[in-house]
Protein backbone atom coordinates (compact mmCIF):
# COMPACT_ATOMS: atom_id res chain seq x y z
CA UNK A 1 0.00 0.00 0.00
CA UNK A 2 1.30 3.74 -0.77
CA UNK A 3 1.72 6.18 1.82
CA UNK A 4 -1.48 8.43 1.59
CA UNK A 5 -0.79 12.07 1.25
CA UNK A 6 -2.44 15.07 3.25
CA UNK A 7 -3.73 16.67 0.31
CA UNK A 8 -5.32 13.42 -0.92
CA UNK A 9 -6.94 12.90 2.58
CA UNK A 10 -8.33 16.08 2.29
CA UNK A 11 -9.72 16.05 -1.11
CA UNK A 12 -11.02 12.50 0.13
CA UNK A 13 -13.05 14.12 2.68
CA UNK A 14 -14.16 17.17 0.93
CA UNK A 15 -15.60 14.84 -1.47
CA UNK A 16 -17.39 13.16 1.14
CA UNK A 17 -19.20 15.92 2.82
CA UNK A 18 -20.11 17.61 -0.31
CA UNK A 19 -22.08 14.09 -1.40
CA UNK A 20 -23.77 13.15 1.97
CA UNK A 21 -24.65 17.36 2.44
CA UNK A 22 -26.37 16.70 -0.83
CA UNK A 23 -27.99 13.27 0.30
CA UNK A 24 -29.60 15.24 2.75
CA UNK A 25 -30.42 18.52 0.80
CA UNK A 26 -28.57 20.58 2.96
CA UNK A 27 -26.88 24.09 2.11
CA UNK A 28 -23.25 24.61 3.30
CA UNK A 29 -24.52 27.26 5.84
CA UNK A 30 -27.36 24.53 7.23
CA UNK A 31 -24.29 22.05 7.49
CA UNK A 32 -22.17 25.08 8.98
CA UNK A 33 -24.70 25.50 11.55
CA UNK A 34 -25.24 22.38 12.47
CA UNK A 35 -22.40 21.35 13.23
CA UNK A 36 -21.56 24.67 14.91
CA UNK A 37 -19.37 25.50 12.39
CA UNK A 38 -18.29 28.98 11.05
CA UNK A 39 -19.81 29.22 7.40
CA UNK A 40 -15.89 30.26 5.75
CA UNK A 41 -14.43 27.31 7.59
CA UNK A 42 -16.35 24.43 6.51
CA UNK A 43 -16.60 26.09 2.41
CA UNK A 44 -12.69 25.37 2.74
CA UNK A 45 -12.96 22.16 4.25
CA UNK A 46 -15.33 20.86 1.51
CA UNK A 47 -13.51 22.32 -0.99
CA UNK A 48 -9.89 20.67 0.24
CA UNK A 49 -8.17 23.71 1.42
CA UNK A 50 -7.97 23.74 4.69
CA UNK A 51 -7.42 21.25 7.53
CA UNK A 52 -9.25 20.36 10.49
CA UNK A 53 -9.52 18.94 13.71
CA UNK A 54 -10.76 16.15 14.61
CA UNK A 55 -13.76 17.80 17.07
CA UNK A 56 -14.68 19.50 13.40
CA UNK A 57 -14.99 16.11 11.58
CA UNK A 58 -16.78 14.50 14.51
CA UNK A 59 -19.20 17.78 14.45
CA UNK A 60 -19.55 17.65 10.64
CA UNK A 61 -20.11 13.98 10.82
CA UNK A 62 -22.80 13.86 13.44
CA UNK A 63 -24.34 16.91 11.55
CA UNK A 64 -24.19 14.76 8.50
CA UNK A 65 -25.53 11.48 10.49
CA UNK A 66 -22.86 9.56 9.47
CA UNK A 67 -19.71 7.89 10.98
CA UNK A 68 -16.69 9.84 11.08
CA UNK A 69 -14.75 6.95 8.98
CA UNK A 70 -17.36 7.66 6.42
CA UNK A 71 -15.82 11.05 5.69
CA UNK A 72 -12.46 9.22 5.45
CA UNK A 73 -12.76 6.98 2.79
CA UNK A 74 -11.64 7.25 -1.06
CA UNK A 75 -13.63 9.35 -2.96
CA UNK A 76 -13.96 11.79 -5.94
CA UNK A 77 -15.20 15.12 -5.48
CA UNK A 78 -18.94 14.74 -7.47
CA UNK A 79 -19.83 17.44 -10.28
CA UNK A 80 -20.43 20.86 -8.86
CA UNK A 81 -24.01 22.09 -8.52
CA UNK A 82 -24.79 25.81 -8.69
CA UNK A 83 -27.75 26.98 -6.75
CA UNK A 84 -29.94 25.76 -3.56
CA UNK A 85 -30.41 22.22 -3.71
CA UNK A 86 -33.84 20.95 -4.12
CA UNK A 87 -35.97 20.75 -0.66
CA UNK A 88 -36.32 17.12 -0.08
CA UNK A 89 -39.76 15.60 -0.01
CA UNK A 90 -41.79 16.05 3.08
């Protein structure tokens, strides 16, 4: 196995909180407040900029209702949607 890099870890889990914020139809300032979160922080997190700690990817992870490991597996970052996501059905 190859050593993994940092910026490939990242990218990993910017890719994974972009696609399970969508699952859930959230907006990155619903997922920012949920998980207590400033808004500027987690848009660099989920776009692989910036690193975190691990209270952040705990808090983004319960926000998201998912395991942290989730967040930490191989990804790719999905196809960039402009505009509010859809509100899911009620």
């Amino acid at each position: 196995m190859e050593p993994l890099e940092l910026e490939t870890l990242l990218l990993y889990i910017a890719a994974n909180i972009r696609r399970n914020r969508q699952r859930l139809s959230m907006t990155q300032e619903a997922l920012a407040e949920s998980a207590g979160l400033d808004l500027r922080y987690l848009q660099q997190i989920e776009s692989g900029r910036q690193k975190m700690s691990i209270e952040a990817l705990l808090a983004i992870a319960n926000a998201l209702e998912v395991a942290p490991a989730t967040l930490l597996r191989p990804a790719t970052m999905p196809e960039v949607k402009r505009g509010r996501p859809r509100k899911a059905p009620k």
